[in-house]
C-alpha atoms as a PDB file:
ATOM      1  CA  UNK A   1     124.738  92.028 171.650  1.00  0.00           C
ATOM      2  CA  UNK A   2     125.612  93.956 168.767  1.00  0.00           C
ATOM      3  CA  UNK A   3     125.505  92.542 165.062  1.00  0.00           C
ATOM      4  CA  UNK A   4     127.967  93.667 162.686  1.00  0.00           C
ATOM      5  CA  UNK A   5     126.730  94.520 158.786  1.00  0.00           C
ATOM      6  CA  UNK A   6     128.105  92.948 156.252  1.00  0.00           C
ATOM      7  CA  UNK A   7     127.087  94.593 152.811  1.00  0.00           C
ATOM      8  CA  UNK A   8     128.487  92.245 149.934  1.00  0.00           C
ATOM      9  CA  UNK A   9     127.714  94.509 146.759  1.00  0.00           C
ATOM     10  CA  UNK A  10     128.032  92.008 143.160  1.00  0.00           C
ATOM     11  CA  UNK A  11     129.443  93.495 140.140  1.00  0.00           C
ATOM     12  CA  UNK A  12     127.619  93.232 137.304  1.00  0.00           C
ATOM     13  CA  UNK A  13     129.745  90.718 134.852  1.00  0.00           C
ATOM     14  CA  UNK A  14     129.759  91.506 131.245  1.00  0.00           C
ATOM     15  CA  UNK A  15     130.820  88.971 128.098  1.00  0.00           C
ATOM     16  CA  UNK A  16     130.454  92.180 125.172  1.00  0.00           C
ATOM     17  CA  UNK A  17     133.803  93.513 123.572  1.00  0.00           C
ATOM     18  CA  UNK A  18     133.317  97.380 123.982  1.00  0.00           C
ATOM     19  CA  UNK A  19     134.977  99.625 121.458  1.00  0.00           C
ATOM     20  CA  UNK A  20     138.513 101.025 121.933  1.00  0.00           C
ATOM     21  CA  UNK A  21     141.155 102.860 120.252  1.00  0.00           C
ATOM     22  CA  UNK A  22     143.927 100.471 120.514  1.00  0.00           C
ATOM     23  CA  UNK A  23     143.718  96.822 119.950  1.00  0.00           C
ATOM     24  CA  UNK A  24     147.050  94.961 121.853  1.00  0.00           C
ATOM     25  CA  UNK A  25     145.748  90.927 122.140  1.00  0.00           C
ATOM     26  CA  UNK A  26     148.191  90.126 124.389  1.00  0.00           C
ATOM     27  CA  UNK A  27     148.021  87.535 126.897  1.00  0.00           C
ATOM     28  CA  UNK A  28     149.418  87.486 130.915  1.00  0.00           C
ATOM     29  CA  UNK A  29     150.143  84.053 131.951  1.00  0.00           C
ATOM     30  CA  UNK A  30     147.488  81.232 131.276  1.00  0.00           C
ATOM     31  CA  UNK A  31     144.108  82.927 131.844  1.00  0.00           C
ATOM     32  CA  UNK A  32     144.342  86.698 131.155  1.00  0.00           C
ATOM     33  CA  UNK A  33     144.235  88.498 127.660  1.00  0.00           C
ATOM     34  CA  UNK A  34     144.758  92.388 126.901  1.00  0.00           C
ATOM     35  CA  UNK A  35     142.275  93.447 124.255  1.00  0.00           C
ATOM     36  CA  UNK A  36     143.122  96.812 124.009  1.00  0.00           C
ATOM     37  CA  UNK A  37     142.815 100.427 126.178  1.00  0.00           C
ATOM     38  CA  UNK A  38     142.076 103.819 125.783  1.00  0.00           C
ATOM     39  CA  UNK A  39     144.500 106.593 126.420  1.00  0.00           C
ATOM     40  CA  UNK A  40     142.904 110.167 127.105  1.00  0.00           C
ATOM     41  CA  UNK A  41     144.022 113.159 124.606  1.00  0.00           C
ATOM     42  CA  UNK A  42     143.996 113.642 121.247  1.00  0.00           C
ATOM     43  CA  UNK A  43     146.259 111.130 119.113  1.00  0.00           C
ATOM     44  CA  UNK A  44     148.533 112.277 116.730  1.00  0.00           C
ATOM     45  CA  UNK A  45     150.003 111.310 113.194  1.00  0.00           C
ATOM     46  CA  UNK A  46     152.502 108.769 114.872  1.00  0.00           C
ATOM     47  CA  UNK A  47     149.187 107.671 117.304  1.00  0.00           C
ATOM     48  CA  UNK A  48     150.319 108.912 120.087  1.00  0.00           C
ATOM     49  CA  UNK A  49     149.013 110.199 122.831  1.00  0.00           C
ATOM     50  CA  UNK A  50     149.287 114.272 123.434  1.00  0.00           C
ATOM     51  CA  UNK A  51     148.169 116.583 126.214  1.00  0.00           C
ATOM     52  CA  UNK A  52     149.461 115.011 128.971  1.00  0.00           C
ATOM     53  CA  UNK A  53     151.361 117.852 130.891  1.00  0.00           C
ATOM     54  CA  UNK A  54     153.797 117.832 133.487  1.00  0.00           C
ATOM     55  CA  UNK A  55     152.588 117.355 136.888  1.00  0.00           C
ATOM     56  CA  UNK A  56     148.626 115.842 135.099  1.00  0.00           C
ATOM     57  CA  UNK A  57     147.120 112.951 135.410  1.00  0.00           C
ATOM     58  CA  UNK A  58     147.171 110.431 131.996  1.00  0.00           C
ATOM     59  CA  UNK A  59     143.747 108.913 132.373  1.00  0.00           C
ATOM     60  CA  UNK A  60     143.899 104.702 130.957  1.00  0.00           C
ATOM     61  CA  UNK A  61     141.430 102.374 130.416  1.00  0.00           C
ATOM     62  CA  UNK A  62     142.850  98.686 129.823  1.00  0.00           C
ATOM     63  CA  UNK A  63     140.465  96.383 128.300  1.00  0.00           C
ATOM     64  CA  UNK A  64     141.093  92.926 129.548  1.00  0.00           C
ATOM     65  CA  UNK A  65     139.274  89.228 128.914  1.00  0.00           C
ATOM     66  CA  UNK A  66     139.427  86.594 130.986  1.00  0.00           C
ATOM     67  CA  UNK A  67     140.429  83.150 129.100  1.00  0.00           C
ATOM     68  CA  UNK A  68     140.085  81.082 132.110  1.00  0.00           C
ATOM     69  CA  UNK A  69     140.104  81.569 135.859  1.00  0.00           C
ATOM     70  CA  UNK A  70     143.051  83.389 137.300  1.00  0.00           C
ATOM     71  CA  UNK A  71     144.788  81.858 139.918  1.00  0.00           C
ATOM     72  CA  UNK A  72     145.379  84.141 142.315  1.00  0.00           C
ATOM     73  CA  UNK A  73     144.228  87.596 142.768  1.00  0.00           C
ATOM     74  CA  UNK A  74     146.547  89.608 141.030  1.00  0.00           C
ATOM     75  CA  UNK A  75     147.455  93.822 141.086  1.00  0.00           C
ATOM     76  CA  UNK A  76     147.813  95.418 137.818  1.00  0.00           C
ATOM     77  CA  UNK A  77     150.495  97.483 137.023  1.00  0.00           C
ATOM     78  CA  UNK A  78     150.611 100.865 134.753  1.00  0.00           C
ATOM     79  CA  UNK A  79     153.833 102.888 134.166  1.00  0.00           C
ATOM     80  CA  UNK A  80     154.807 105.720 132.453  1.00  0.00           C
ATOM     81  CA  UNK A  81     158.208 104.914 131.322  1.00  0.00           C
ATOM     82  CA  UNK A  82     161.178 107.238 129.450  1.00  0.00           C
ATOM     83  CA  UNK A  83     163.730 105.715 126.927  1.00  0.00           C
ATOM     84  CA  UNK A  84     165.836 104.257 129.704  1.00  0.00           C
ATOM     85  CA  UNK A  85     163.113 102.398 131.630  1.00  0.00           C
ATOM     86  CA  UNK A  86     162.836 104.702 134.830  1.00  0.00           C
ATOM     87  CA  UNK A  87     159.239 105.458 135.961  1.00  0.00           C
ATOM     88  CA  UNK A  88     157.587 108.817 135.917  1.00  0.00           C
ATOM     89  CA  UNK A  89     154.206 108.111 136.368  1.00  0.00           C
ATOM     90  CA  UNK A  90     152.580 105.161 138.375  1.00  0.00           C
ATOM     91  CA  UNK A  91     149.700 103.418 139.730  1.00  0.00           C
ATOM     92  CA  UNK A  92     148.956  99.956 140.624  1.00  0.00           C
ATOM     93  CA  UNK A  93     145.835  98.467 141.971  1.00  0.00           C
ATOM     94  CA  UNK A  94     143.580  95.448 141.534  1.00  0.00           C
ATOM     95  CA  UNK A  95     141.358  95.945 138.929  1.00  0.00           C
ATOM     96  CA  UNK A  96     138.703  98.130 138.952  1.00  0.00           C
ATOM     97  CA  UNK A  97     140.195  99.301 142.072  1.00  0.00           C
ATOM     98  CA  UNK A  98     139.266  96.123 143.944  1.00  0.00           C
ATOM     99  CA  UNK A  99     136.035  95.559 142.910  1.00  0.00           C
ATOM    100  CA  UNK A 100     136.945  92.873 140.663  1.00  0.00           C
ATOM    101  CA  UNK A 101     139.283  90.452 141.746  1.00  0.00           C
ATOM    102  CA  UNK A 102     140.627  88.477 138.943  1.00  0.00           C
ATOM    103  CA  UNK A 103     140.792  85.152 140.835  1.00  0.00           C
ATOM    104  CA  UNK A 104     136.565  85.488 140.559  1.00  0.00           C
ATOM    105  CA  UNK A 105     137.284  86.140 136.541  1.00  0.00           C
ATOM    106  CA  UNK A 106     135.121  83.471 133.966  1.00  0.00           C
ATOM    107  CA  UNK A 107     136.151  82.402 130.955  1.00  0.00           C
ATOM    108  CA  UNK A 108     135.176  85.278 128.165  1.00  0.00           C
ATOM    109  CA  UNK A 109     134.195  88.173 130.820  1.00  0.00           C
ATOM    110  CA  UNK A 110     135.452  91.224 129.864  1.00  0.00           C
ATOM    111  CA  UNK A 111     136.626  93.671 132.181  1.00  0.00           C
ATOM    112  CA  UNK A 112     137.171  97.334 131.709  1.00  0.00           C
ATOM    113  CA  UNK A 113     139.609  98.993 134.148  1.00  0.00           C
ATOM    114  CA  UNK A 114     140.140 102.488 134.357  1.00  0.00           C
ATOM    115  CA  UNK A 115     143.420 104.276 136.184  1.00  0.00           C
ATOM    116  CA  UNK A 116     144.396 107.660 136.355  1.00  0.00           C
ATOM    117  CA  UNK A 117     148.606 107.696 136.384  1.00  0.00           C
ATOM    118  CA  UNK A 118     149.714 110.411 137.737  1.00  0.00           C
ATOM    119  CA  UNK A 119     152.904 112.228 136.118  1.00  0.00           C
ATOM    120  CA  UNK A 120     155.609 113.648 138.153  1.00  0.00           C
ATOM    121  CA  UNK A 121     156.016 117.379 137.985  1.00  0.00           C
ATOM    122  CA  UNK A 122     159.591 117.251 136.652  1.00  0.00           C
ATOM    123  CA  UNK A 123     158.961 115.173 133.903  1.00  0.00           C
ATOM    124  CA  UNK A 124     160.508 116.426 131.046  1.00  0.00           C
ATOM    125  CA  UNK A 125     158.641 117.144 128.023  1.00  0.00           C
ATOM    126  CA  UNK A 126     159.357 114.257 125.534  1.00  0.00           C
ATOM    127  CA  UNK A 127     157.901 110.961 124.755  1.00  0.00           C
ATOM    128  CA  UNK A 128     157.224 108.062 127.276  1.00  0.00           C
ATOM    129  CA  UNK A 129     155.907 104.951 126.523  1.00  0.00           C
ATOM    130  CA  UNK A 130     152.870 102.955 128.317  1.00  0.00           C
ATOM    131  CA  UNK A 131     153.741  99.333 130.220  1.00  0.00           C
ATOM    132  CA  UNK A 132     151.665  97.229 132.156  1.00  0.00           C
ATOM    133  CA  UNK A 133     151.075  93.991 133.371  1.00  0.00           C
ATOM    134  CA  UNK A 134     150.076  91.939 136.562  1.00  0.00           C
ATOM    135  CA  UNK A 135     151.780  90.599 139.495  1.00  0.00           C
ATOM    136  CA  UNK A 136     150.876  88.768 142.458  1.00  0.00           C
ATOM    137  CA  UNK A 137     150.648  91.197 145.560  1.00  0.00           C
ATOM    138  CA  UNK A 138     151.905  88.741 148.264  1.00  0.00           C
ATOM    139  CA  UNK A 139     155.855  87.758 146.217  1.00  0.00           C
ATOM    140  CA  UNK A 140     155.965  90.556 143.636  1.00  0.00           C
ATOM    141  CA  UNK A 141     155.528  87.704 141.117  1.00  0.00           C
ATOM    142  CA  UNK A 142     154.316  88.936 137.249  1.00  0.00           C
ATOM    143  CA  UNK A 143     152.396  86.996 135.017  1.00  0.00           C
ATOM    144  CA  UNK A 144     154.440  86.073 131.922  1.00  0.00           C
ATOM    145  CA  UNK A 145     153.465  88.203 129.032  1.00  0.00           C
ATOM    146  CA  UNK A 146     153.260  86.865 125.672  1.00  0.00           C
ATOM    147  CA  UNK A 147     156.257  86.557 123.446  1.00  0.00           C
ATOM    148  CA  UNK A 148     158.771  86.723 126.406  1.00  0.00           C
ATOM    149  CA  UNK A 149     159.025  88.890 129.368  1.00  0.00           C
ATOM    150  CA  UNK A 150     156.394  90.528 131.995  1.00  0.00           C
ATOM    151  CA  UNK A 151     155.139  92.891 130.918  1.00  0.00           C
ATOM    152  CA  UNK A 152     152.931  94.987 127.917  1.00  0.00           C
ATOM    153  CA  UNK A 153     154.357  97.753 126.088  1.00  0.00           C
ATOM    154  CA  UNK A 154     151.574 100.063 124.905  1.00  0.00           C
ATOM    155  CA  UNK A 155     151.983 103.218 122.963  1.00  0.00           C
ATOM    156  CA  UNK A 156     153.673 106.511 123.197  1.00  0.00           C
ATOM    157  CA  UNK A 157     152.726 109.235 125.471  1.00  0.00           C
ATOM    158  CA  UNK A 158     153.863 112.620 124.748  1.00  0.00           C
ATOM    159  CA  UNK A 159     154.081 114.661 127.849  1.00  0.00           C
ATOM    160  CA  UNK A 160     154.484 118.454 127.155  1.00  0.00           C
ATOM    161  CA  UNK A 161     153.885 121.784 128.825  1.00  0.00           C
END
């Protein structure tokens, strides 16, 4: 008879605020707050984000806080979006690429969440702005954002060559 392994590996919770560049406190639906993220590249005088190229990857870290227990496990969503809404960069996963499902979120844990977006090679150089949010894998469903919609706006990402 063989016996199957199961290793069940516990993630280390943590209830400290780390630093970040850019504050947002902005809530998703009943139990889920953006604090803030962290964009890689060097920000300029209208804060945002340079050095992204063409074809790169634009590395994020989104800073969330639980404000109650999520009620289902829920994907994020990051997009790197041009003035008319299409999508030129994109990457959705649970957070911290599974290993922290929201629906085992506390009340005031803080999760940092890293994702590397990548950009499509035929992006053309301009601006692009940052959205996210969270929907529910099994309908498509998004949380509610605050203030109306479903999703975050976060700042401006200039891609160039």
């Amino acid at each position: 008879m063989l016996l199957a392994r199961l290793q069940v590996r516990e993630t280390a919770r943590t209830f400290v605020v780390p630093a970040f560049r850019h504050g947002v406190g902005a809530r998703l639906g009943n139990a889920v707050e953006l604090l803030g993220y962290d964009a890689a590249g060097e920000i300029d005088a209208r804060d945002a984000v340079a050095g992204v190229a063409p074809g790169g990857v634009l590395d994020l870290v989104l800073h969330w806080q639980a404000t109650g227990t999520p009620e289902r496990n829920y994907t994020v969503f990051t997009h790197l979006i041009d003035a008319q809404e299409r999508i030129w960069g994109q990457k959705d996963s649970p957070p911290q690429e599974g290993a922290s499902p929201t629906g085992g979120w506390i009340a005031g844990q803080v999760i940092s969440d890293r994702y590397r977006i990548p950009v499509q090679a035929d992006t053309t150089p301009g601006d692009y702005r940052i959205e996210v949010g969270m929907y529910d894998p099994v309908n498509g469903v998004r949380l509610p954002a605050a203030g109306g919609g479903d999703r975050l706006l976060l700042g401006t990402v200039r891609v160039g060559k």
